[in-house]
N, C-alpha and C. Protein backbone atom coordinates (compact mmCIF):
# COMPACT_ATOMS: atom_id res chain seq x y z
N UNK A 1 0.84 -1.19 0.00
CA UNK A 1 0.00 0.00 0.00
C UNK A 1 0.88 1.25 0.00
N UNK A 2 0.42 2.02 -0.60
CA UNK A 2 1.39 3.56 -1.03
C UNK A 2 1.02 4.25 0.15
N UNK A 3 1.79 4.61 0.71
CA UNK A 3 2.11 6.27 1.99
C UNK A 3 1.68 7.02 1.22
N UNK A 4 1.72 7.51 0.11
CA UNK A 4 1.19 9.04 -0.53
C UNK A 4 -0.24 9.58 0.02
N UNK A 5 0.02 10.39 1.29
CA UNK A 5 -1.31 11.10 1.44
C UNK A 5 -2.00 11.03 0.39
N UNK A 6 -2.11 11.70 -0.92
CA UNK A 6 -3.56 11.82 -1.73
C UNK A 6 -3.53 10.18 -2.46
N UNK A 7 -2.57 9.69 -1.83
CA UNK A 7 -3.36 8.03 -2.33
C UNK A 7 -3.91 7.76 -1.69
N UNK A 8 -3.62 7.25 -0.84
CA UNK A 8 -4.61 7.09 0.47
C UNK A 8 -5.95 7.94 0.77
N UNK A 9 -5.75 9.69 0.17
CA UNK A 9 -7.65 10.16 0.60
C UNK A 9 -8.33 9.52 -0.77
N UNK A 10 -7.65 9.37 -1.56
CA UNK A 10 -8.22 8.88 -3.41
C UNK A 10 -9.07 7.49 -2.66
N UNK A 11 -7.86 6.64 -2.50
CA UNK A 11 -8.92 5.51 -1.68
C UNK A 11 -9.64 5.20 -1.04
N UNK A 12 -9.82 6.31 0.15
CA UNK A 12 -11.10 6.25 1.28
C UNK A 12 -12.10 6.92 -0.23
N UNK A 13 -11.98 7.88 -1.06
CA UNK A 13 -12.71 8.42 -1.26
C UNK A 13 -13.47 7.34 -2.72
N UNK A 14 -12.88 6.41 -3.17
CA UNK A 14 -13.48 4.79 -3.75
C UNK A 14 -14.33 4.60 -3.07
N UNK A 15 -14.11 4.10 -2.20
CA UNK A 15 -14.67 3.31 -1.44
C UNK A 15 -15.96 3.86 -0.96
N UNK A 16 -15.84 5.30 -0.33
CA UNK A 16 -17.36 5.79 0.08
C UNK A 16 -18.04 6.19 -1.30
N UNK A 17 -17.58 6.62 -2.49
CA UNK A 17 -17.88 6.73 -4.11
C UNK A 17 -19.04 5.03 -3.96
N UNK A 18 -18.30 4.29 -3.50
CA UNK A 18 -19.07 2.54 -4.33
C UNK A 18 -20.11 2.16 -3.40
N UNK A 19 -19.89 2.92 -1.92
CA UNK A 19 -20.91 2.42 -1.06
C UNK A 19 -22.05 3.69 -1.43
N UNK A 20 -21.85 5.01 -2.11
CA UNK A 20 -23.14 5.87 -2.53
C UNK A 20 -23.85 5.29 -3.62
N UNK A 21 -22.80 4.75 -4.86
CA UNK A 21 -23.62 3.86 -6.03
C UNK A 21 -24.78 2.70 -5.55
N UNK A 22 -24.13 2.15 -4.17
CA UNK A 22 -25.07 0.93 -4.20
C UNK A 22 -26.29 1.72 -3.48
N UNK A 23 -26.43 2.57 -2.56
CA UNK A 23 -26.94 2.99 -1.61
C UNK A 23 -28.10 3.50 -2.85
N UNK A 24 -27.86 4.36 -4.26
CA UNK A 24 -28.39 4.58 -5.16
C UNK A 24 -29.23 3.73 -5.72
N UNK A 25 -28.58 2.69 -6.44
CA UNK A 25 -28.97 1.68 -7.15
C UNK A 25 -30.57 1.13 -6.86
N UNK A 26 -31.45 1.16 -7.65
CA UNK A 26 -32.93 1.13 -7.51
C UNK A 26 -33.07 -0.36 -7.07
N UNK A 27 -32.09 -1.70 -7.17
CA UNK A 27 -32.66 -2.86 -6.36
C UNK A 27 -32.03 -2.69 -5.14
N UNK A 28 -31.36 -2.09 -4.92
CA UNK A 28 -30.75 -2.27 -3.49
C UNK A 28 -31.97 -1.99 -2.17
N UNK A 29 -32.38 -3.07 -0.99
CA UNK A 29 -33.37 -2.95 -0.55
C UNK A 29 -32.98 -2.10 0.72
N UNK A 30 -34.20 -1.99 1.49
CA UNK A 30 -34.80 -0.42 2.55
C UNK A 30 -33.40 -1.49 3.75
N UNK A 31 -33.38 -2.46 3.91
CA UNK A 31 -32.63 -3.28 5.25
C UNK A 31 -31.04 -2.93 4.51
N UNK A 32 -31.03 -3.28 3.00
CA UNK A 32 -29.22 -3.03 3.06
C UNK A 32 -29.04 -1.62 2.96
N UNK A 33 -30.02 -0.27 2.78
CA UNK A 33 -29.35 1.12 2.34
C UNK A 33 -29.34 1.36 4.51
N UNK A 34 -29.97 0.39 5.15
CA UNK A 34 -29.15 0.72 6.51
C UNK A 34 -28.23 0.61 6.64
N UNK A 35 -27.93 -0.81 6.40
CA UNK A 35 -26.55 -1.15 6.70
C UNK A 35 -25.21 -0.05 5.73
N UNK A 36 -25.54 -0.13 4.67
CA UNK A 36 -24.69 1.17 3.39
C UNK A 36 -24.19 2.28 4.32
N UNK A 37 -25.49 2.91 4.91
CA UNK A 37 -25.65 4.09 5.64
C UNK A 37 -24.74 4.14 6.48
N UNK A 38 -24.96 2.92 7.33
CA UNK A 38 -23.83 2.62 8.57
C UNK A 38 -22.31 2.70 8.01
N UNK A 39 -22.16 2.02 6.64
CA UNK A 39 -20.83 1.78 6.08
C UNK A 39 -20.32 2.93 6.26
N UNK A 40 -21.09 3.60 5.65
CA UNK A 40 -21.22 5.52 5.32
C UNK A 40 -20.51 6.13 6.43
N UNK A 41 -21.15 6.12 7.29
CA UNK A 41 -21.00 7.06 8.42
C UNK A 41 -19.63 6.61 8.84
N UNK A 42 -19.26 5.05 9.11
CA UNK A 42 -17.52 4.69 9.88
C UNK A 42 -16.55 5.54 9.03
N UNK A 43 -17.08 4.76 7.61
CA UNK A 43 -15.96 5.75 6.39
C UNK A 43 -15.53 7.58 6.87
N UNK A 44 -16.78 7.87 6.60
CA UNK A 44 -16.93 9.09 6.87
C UNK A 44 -16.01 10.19 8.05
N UNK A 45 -16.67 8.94 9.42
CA UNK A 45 -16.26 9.11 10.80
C UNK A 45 -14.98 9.38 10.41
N UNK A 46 -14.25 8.16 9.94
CA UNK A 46 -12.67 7.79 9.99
C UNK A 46 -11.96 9.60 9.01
N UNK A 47 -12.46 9.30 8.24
CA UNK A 47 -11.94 9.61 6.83
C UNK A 47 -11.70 11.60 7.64
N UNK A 48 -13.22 12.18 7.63
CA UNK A 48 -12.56 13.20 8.28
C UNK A 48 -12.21 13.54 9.24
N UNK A 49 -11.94 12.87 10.05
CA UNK A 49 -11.63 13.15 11.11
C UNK A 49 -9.74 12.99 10.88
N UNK A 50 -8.90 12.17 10.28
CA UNK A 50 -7.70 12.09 9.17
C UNK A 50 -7.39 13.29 8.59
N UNK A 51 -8.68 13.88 7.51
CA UNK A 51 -8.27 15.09 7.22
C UNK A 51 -8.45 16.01 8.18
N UNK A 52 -8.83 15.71 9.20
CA UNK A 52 -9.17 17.47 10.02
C UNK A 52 -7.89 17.00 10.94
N UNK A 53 -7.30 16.08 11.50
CA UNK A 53 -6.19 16.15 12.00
C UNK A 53 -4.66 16.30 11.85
N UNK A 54 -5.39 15.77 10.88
CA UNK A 54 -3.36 15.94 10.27
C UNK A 54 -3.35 16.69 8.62
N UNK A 55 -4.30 15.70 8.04
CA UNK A 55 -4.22 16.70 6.80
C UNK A 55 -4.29 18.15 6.22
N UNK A 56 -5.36 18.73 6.66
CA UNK A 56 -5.53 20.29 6.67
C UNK A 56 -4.27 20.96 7.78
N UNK A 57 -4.38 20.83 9.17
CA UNK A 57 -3.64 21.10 9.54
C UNK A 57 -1.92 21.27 8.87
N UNK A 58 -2.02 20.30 8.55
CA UNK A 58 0.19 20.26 7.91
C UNK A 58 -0.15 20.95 6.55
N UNK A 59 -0.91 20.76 5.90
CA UNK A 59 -1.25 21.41 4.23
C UNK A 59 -1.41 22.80 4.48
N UNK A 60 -2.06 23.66 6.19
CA UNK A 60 -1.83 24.67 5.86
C UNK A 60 -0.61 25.38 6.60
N UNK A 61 0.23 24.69 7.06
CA UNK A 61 1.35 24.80 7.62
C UNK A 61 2.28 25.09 6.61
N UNK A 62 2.01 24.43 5.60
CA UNK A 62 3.57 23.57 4.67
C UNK A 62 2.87 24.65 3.55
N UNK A 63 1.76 25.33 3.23
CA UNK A 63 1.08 25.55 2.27
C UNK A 63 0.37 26.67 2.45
N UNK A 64 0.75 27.84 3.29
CA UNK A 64 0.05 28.64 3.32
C UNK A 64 -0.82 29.78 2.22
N UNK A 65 -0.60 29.35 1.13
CA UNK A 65 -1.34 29.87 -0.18
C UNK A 65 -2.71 29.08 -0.49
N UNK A 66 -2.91 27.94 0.34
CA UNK A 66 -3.56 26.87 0.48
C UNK A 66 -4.76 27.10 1.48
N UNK A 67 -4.60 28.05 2.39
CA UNK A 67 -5.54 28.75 4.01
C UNK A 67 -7.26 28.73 3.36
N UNK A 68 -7.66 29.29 2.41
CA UNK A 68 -8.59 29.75 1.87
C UNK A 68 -9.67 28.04 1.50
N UNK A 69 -8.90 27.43 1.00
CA UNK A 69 -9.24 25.79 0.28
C UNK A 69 -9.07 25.09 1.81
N UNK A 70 -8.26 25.10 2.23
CA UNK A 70 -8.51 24.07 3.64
C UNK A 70 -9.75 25.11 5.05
N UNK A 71 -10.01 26.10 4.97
CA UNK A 71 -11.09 26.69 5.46
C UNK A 71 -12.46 25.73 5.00
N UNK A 72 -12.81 26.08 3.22
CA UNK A 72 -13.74 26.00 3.04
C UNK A 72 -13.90 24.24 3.38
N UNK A 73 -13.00 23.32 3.57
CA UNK A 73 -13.14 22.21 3.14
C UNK A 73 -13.39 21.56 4.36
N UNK A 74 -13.10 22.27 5.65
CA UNK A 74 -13.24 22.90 7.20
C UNK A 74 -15.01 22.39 7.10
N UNK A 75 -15.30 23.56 6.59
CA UNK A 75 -16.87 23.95 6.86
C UNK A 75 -17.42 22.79 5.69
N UNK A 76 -17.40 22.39 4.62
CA UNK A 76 -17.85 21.00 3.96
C UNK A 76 -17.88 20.05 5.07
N UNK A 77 -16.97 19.59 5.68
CA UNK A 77 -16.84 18.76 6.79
C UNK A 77 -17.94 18.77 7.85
N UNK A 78 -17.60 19.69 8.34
CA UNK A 78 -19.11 20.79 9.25
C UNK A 78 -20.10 19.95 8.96
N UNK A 79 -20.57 20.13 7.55
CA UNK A 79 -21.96 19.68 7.02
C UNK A 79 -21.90 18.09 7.02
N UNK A 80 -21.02 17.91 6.85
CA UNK A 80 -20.89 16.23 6.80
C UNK A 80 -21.31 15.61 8.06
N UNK A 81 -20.58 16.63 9.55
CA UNK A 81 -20.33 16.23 10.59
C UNK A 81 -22.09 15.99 10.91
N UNK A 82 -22.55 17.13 10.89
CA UNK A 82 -23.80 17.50 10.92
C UNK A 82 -25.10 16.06 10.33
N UNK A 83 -24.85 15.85 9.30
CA UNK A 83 -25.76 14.78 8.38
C UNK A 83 -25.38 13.58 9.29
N UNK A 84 -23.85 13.26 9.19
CA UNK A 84 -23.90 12.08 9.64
C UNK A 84 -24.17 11.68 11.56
N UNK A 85 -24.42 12.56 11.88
CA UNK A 85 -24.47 12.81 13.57
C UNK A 85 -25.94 12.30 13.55
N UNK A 86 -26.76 13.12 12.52
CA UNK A 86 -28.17 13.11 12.28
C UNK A 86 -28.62 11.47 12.16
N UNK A 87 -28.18 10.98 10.97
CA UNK A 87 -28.39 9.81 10.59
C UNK A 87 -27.96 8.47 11.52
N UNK A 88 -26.98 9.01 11.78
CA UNK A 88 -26.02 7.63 13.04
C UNK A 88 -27.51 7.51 13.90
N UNK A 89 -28.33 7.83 14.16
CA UNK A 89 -29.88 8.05 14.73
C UNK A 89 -30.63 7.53 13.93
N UNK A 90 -30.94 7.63 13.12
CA UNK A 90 -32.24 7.30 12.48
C UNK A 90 -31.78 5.79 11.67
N UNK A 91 -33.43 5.17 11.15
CA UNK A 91 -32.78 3.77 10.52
C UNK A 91 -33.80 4.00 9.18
N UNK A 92 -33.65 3.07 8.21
CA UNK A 92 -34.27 3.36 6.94
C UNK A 92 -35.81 3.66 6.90
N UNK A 93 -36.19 3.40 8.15
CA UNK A 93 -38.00 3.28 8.04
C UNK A 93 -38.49 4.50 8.70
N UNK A 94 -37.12 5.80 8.70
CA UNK A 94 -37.55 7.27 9.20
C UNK A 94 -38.07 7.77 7.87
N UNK A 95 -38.79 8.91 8.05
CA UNK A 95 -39.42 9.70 6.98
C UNK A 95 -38.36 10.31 6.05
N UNK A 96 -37.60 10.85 7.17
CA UNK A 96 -36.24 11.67 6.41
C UNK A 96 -35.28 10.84 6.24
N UNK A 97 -35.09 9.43 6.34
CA UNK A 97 -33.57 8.57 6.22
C UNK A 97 -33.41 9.32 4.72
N UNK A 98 -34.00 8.56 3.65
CA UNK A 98 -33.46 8.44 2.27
C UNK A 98 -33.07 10.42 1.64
N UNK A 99 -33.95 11.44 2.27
CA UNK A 99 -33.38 12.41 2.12
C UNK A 99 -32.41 12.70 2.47
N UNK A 100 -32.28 12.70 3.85
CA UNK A 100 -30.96 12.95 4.49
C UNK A 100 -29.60 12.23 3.81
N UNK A 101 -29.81 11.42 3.77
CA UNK A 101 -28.65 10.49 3.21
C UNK A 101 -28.16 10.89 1.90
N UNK A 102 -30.06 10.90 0.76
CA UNK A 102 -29.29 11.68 -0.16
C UNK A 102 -28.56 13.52 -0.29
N UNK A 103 -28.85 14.16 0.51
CA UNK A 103 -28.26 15.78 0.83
C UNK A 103 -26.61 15.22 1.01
N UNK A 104 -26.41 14.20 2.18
CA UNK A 104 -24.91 13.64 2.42
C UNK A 104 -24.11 13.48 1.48
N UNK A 105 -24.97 12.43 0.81
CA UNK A 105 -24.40 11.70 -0.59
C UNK A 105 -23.81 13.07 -1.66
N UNK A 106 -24.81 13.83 -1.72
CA UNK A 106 -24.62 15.06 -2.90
C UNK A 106 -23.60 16.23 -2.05
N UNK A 107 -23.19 16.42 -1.14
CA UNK A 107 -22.85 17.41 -0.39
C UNK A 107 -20.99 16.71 -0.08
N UNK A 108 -21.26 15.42 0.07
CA UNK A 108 -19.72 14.34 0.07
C UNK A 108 -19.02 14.23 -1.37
N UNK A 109 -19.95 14.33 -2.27
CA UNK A 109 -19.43 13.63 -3.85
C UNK A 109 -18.99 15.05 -4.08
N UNK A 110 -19.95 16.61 -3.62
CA UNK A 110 -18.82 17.44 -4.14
C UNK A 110 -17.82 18.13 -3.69
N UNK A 111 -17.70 17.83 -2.47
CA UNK A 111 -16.26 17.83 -1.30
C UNK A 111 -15.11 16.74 -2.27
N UNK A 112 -15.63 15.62 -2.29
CA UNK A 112 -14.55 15.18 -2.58
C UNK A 112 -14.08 15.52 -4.27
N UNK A 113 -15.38 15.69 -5.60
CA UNK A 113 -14.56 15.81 -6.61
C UNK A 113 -14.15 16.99 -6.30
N UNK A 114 -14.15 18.58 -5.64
CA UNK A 114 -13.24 19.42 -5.50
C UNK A 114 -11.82 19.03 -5.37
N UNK A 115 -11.86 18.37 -3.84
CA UNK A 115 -10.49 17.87 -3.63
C UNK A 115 -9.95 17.20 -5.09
N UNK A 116 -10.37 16.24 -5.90
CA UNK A 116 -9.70 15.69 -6.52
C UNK A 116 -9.07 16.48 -7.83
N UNK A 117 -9.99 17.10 -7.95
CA UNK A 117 -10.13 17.77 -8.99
C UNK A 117 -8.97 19.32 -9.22
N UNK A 118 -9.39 19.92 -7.73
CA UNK A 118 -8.82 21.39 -7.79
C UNK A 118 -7.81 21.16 -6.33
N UNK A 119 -7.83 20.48 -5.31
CA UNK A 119 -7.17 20.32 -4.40
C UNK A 119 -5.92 19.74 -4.21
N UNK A 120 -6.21 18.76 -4.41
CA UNK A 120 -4.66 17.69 -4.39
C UNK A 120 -3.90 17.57 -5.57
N UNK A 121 -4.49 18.37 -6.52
CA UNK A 121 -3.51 18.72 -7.08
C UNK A 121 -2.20 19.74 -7.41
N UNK A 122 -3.11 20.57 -6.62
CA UNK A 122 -2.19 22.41 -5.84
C UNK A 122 -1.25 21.59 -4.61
N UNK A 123 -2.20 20.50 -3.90
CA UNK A 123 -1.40 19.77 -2.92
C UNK A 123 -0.20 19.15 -3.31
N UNK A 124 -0.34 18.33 -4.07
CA UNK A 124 0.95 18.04 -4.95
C UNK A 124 1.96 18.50 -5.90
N UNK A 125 1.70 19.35 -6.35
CA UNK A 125 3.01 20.65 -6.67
C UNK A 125 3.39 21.11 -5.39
N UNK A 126 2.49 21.31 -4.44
CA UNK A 126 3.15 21.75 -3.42
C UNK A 126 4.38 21.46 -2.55
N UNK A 127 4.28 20.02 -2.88
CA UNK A 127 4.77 19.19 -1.37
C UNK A 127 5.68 18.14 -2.34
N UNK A 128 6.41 18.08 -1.74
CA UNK A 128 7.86 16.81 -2.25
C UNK A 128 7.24 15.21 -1.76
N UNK A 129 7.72 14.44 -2.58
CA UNK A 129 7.37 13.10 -2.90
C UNK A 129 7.36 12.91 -0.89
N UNK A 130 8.87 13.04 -0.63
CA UNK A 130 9.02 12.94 0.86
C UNK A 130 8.20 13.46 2.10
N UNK A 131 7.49 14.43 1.77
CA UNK A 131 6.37 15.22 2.13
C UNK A 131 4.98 14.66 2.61
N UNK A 132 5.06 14.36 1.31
CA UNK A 132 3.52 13.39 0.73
C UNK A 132 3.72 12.11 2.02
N UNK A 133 4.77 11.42 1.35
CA UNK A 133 5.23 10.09 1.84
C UNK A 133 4.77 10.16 3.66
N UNK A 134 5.80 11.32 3.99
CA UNK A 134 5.90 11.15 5.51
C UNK A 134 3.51 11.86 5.62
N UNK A 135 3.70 12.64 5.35
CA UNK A 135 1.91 13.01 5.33
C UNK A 135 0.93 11.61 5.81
N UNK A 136 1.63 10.69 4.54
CA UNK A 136 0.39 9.68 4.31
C UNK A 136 0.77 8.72 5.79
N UNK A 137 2.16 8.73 6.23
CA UNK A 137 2.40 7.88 6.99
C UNK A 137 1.29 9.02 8.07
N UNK A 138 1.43 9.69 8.57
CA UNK A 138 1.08 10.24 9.56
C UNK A 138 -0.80 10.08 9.12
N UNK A 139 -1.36 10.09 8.72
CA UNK A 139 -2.53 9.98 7.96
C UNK A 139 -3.35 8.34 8.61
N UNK A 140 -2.37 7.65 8.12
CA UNK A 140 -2.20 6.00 8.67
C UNK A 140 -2.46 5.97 9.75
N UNK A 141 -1.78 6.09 10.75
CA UNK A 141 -1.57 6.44 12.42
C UNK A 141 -2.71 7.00 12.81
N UNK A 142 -3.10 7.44 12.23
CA UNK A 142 -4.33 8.92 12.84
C UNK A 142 -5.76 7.65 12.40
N UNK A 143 -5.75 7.06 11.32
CA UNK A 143 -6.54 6.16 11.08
C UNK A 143 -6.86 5.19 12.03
N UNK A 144 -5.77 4.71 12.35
CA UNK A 144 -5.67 3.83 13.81
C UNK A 144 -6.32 4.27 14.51
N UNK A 145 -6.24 5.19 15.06
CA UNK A 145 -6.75 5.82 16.45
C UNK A 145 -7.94 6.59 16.37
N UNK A 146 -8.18 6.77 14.99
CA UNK A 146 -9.84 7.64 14.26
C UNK A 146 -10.99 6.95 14.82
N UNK A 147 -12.34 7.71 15.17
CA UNK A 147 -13.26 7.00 15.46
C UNK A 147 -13.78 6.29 14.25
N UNK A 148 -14.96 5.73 15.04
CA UNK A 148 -15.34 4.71 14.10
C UNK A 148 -16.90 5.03 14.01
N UNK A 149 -17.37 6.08 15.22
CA UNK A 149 -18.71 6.45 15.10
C UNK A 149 -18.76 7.96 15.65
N UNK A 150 -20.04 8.47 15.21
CA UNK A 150 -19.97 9.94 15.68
C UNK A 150 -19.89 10.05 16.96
N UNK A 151 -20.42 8.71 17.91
CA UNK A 151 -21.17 9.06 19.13
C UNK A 151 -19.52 8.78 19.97
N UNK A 152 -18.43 8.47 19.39
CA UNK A 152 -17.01 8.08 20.10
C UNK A 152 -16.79 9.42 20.68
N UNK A 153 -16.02 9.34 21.83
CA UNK A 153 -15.38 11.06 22.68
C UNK A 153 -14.52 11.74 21.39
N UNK A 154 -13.67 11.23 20.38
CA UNK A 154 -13.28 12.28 19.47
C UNK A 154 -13.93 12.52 18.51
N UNK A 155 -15.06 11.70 18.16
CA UNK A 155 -15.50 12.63 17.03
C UNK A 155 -17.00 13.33 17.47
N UNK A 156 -17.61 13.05 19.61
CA UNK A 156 -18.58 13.46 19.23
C UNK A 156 -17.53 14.88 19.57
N UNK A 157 -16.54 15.73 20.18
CA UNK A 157 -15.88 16.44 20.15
C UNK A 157 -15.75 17.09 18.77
N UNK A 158 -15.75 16.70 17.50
CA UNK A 158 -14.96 17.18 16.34
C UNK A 158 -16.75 17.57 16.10
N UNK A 159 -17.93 16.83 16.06
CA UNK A 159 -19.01 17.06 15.86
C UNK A 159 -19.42 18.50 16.75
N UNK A 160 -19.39 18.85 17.99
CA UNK A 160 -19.65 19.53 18.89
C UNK A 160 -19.08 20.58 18.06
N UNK A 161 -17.68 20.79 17.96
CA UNK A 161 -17.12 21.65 17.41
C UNK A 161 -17.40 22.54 16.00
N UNK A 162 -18.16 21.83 15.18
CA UNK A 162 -18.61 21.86 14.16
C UNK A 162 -20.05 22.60 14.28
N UNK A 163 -20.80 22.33 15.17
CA UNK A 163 -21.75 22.65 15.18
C UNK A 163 -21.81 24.39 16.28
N UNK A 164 -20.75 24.80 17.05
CA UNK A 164 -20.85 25.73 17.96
C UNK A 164 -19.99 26.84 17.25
N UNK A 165 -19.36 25.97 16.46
CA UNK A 165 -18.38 27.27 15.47
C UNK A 165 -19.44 28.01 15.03
């Protein structure tokens, strides 16, 4: 597996990409878009809570032309934090599951094609192979120790935070 920070967010960001297709997909039934949902939210949990610790942080350290893009991507998160706090609650047979989920779904797909698109790639001119490398290692580590649900002490903290800003 590659250390390259933006390999590693490319791949969390597969992965929650294939669990929105199925979550989409018109046979997929009301019992598996729970379970999807659930997939959703760990990914999610993990994933920003990675970028809000180490990633934004060192990108705007190492990258201060960068302050403006890791703000807004700050407050995308926010909204994420927000949906998925919401949903970690509710199960497919709420009125609002399939909305909510879809606002997530549409509000995640364009967080992340930004990043892919206009982000990590300013990120990567930015930053030396060695950069990246040591990033993704630190990225890893933080994964380890990332929650796994909103309702955990660090992310209902990162949630709290999100919501009082």
């Amino acid at each position: 597996m590659s250390t390259d920070a933006i390999v590693i967010l490319r791949d969390d960001h597969k992965k929650v990409r294939a669990l929105f297709r199925e979550f989409e997909n018109k046979k997929t039934t009301e019992a598996r878009k729970g379970t999807i949902v659930r997939q959703v939210i760990e990914q999610l949990t993990m994933h920003t809570y990675i970028e809000n610790e180490v990633m934004y942080p060192e990108v705007r350290r190492l990258l201060p032309e960068l302050e403006e893009d890791v703000l807004e991507s700050y407050e995308e998160h926010h909204v994420a934090d927000v949906l998925v706090m919401e949903l970690s609650t509710m199960g497919p047979g709420d009125e609002r599951f399939q909305a909510k989920t879809t606002v997530l779904i549409e509000n995640v797909r364009h967080h992340m094609d930004e990043e892919e698109s206009d982000w990590f790639p300013k990120v990567r001119e930015g930053l030396s192979r060695t950069q990246l490398r040591e990033l993704g290692e630190q990225l890893l580590a933080a994964k380890e120790r990332a929650p796994r649900s909103p309702a955990q002490p660090s992310a209902l903290k990162k949630v709290v935070d999100a919501v009082v800003s």
